[in-house]
Protein backbone atom coordinates (compact mmCIF):
# COMPACT_ATOMS: atom_id res chain seq x y z
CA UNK A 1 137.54 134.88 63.00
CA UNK A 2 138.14 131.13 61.98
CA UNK A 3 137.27 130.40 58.13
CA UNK A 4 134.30 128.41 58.74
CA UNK A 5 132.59 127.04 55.72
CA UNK A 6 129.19 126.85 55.45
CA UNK A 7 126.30 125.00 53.39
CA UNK A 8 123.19 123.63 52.89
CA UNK A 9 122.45 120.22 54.85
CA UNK A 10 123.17 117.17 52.96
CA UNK A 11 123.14 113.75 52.72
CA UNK A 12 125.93 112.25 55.27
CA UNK A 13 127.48 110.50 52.09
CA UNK A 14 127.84 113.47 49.99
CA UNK A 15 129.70 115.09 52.97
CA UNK A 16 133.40 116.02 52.66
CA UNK A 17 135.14 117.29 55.22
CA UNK A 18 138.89 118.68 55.75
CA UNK A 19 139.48 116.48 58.85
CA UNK A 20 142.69 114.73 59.83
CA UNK A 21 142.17 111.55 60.53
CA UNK A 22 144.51 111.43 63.30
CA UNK A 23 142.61 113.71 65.24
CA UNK A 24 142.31 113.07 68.98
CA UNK A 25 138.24 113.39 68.73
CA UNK A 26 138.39 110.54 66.52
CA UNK A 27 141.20 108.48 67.94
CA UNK A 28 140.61 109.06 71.40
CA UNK A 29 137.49 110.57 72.40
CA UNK A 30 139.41 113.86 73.44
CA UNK A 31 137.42 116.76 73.30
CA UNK A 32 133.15 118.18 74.26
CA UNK A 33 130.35 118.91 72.15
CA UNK A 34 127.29 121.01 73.43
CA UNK A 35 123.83 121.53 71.56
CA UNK A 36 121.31 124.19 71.09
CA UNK A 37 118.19 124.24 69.44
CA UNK A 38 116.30 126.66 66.96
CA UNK A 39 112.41 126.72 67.66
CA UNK A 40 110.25 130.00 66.25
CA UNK A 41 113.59 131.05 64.84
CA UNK A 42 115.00 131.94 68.13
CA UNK A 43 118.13 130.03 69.59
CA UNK A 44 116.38 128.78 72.97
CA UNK A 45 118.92 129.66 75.87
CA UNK A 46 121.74 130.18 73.73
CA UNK A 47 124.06 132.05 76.50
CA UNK A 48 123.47 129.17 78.99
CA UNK A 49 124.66 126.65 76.57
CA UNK A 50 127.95 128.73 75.56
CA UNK A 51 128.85 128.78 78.93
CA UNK A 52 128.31 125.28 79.54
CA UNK A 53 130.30 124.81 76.64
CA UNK A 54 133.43 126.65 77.38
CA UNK A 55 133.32 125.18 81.30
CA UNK A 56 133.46 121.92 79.17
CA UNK A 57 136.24 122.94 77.43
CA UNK A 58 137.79 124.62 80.61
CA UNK A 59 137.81 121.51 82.47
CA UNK A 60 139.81 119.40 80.39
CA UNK A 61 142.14 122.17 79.68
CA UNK A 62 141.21 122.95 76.02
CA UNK A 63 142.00 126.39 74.45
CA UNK A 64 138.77 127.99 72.68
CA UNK A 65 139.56 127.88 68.83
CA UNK A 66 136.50 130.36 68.55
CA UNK A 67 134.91 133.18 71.40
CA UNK A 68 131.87 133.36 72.65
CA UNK A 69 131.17 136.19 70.37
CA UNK A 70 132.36 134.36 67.12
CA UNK A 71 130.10 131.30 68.61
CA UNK A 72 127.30 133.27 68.70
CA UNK A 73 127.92 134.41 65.16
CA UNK A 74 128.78 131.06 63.58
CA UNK A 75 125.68 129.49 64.68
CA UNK A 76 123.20 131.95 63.79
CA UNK A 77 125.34 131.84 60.25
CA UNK A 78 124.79 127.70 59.98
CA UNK A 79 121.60 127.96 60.64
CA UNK A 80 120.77 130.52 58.05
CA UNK A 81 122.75 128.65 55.53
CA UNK A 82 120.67 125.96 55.94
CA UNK A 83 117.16 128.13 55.58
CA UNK A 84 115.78 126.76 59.00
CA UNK A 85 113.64 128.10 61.77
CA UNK A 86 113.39 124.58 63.49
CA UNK A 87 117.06 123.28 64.36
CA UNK A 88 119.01 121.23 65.96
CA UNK A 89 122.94 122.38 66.30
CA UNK A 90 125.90 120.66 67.85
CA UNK A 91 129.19 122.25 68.55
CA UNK A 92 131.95 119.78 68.55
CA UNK A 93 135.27 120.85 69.82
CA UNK A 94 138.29 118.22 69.73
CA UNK A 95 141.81 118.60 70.92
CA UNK A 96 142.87 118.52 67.36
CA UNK A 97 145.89 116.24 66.06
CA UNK A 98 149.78 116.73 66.70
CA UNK A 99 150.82 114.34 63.73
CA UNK A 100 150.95 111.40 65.71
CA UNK A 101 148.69 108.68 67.04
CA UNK A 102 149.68 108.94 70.14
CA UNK A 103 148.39 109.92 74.01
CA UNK A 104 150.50 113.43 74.67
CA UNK A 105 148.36 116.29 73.68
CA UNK A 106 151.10 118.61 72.43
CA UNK A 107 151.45 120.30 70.18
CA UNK A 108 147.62 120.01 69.15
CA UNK A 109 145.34 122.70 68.13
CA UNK A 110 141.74 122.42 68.62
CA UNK A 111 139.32 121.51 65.79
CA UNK A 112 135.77 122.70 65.40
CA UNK A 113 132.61 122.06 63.68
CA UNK A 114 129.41 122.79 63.95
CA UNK A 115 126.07 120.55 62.80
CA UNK A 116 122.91 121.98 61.71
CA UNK A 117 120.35 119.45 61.29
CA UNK A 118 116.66 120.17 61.00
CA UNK A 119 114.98 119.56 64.80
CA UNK A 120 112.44 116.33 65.17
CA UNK A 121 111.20 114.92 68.04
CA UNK A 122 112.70 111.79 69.21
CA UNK A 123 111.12 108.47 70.11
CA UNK A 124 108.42 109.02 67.11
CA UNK A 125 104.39 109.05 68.46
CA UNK A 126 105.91 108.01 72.29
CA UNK A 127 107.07 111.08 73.00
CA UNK A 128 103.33 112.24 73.72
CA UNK A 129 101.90 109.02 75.11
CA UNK A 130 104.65 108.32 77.11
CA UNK A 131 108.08 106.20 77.05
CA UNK A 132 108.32 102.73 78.42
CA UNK A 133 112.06 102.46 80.27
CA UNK A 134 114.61 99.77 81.23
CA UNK A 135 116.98 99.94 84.20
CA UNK A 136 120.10 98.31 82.52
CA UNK A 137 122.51 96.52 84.04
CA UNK A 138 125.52 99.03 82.88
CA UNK A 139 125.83 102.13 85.52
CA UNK A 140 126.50 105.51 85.08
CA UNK A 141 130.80 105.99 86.06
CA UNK A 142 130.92 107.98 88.83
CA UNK A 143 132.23 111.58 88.71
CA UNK A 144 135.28 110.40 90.42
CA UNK A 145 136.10 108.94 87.03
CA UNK A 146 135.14 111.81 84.75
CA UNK A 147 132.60 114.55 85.82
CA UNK A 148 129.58 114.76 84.25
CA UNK A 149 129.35 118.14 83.88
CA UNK A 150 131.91 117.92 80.96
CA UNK A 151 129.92 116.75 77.82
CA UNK A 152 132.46 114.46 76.46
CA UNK A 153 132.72 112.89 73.28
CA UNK A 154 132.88 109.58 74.63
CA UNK A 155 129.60 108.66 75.06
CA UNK A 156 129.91 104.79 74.73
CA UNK A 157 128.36 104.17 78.18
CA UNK A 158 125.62 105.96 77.04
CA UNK A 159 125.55 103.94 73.64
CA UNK A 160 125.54 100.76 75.14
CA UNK A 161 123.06 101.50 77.75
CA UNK A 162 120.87 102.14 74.59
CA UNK A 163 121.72 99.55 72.97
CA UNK A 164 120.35 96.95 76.38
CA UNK A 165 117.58 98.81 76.02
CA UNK A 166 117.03 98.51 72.62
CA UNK A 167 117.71 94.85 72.99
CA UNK A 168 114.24 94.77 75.56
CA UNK A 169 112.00 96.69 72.87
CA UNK A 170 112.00 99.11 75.37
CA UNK A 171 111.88 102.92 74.41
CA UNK A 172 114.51 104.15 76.66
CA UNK A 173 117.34 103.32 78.93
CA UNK A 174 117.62 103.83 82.77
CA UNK A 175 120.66 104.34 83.96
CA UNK A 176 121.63 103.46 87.58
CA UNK A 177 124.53 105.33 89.73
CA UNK A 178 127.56 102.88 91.14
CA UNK A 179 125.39 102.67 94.55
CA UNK A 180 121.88 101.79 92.51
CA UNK A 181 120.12 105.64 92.67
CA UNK A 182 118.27 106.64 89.72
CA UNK A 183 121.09 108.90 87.70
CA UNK A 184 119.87 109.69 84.18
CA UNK A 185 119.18 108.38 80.58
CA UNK A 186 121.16 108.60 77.80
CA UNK A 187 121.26 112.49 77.88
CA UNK A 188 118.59 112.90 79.53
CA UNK A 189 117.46 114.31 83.24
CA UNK A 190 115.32 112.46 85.05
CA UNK A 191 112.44 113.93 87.26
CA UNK A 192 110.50 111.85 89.85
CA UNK A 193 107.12 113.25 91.11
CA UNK A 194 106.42 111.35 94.12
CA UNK A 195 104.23 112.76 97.32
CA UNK A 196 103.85 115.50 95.45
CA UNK A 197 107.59 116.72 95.43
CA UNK A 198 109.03 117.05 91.84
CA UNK A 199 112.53 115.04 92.56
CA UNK A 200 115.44 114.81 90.46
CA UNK A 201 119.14 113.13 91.22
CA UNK A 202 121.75 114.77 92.78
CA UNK A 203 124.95 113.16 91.99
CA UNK A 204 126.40 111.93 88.68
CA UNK A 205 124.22 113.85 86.48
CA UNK A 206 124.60 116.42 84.14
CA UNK A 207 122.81 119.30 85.33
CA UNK A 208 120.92 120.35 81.95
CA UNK A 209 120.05 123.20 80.73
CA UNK A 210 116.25 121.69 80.40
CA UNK A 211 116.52 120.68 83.74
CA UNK A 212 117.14 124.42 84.88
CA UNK A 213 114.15 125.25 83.00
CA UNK A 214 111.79 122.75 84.49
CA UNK A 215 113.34 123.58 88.47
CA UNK A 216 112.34 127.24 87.68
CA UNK A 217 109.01 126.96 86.26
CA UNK A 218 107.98 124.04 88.97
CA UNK A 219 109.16 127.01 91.64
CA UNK A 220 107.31 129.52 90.09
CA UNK A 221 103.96 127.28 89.84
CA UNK A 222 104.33 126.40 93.51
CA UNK A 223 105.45 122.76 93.05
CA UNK A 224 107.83 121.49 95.37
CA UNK A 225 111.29 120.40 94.15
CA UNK A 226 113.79 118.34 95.67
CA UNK A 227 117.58 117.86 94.44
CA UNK A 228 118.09 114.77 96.00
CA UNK A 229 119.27 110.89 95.63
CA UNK A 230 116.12 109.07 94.54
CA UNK A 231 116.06 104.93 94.71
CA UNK A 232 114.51 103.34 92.07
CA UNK A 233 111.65 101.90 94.24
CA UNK A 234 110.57 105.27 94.43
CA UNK A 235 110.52 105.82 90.76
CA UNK A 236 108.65 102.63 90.70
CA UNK A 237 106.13 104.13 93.09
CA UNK A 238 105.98 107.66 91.63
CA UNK A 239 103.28 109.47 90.70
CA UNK A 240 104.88 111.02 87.46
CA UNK A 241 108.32 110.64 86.04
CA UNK A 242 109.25 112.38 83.29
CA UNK A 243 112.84 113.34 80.76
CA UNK A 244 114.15 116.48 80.40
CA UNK A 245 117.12 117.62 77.60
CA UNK A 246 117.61 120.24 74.61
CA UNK A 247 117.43 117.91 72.05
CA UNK A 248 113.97 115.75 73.49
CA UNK A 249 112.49 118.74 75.47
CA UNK A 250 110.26 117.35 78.33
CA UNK A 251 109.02 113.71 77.77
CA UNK A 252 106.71 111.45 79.71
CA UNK A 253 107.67 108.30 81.07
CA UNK A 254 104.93 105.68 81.85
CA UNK A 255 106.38 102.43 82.65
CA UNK A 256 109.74 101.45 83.98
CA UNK A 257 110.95 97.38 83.89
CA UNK A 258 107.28 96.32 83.14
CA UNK A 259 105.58 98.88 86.18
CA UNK A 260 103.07 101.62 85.34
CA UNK A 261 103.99 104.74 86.63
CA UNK A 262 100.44 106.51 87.86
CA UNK A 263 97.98 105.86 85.23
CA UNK A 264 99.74 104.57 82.76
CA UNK A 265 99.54 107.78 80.59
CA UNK A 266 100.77 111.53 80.83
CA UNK A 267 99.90 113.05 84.27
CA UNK A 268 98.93 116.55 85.53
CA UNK A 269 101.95 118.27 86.65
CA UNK A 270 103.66 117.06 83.42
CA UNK A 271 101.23 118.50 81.47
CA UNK A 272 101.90 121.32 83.33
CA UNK A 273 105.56 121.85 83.40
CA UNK A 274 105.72 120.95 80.04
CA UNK A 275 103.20 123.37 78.51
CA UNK A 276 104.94 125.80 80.52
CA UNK A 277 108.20 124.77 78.81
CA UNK A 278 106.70 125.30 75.37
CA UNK A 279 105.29 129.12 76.10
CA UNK A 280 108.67 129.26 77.25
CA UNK A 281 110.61 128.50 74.22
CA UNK A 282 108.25 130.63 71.92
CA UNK A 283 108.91 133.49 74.26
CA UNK A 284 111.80 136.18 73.00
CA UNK A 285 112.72 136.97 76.20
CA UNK A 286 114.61 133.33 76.33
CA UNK A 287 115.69 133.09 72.37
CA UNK A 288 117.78 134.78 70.17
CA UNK A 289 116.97 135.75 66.75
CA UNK A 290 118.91 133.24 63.95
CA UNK A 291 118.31 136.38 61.95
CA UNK A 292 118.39 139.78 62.94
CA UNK A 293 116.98 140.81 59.58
């Protein structure tokens, strides 16, 4: 197993890290990161993130510098360190550095560290009463440019789409697909409730591991999902619209560019889905222990 060291979280300026500074993560955005959450001292989903992980890594032809079985290990051993129950953990995995600045991978060998921070919820009191989204002009690239199943580390669309939104005192971006259909928000999902159907987009999205979770329980409650292209009238129009991701869990949405959405507040079948959600994550049967002990 890879000497890994680990320690109690501290301030980001007291930090020290052996990292080359002519790694490609740094240089040139060149490797994936995935992230997992701690909640009742169980590692919600862990598997399903690990996998996601190495496909990441798979399809930009990166060599695992750990296995799944010394991820699993590491983890549960960072989060220990760290005496927390409630965390949020990010795996970053870059291509590494080959002694030069340069484009040609190699020669490289991967880097990896993992973050243990403790979890909050973001978006402060909002993330109960509901968010208050801008479309921004930036779009989503297309997965003909880079797929976005592969969570890479360059994430400066994403950043700048916050940063328009930001801009608008809104709480939230809205991110647009080359052809104008809803896509996401900065790593988010986005669901659409509208006739009654729970929609969500199709094409140029990540498909989260939140966003699995919501599909299955809305099937098992009897709520009709679609996996579809969605316009952005119709998320004008909708009923509900909600976020989904590990790190935000399942979010309300209430306006988008100035329109209510429903009632202006939290509906029904978010309430729902999301309570659902929570019995879900305080459930064993989807966590595993930090500590076995």
């Amino acid at each position: 197993m890879p000497a890994v060291h680990l320690r109690q979280t501290i301030s980001s300026d007291e930090a020290v890290l052996p990292f080359d500074l002519s790694d490609r993560g740094l240089l040139l955005g060149d490797g994936v990161f995935d992230t997992v959450v701690a909640r009742h001292g169980r590692l919600f989903r862990l598997e399903d993130h690990i996998d996601r992980l190495f496909r990441s890594m798979a399809a930009i032809s990166l060599s695992p510098p750990v296995s799944r079985a010394e991820l699993r290990e590491l983890t549960a051993r960072a989060v220990q360190a760290n005496g927390l129950r409630e965390a949020y953990v990010k795996w970053v995995v870059t291509r590494g550095a080959n002694g030069t600045p340069l484009m040609d991978p190699d020669g490289c060998k991967a880097d990896f560290i993992i973050l243990v921070r403790p979890y909050t919820r973001r978006h402060g009191p909002n993330s109960r009463t509901g968010l208050r989204l801008k479309t921004t002009a930036l779009r989503r690239p297309s997965g003909q440019v880079l797929s976005p199943q592969v969570k890479s580390l360059n994430y400066l669309n994403l950043v700048l789409a916050k940063i328009e939104a930001k801009a608008a005192e809104a709480d939230e971006a809205l991110l647009l697909d080359l052809r104008g259909r809803v896509c996401e928000a900065p790593g988010s999902n986005v669901f659409v409730l509208s006739g009654g159907t729970l929609m969500t987009p199709a094409h140029d999205v990540l498909e989260g591991v939140t966003r699995a979770s919501v599909i299955d329980i809305a099937a098992r409650d009897g709520v009709p999902v679609g996996i579809c292209d969605i316009e952005l009238y119709h998320a004008y129009v909708a009923e509900e619209v909600f976020l989904t991701s590990t790190a935000i869990g399942i979010v309300p949405v209430v306006e988008i560019d100035g329109r209510r959405i429903g009632e202006g507040r939290p509906g029904p079948v978010f309430k729902q889905i999301a309570q659902a959600y929570e019995e879900m994550i305080a459930s064993p049967d989807w966590g595993t222990p930090v500590d076995d002990g």
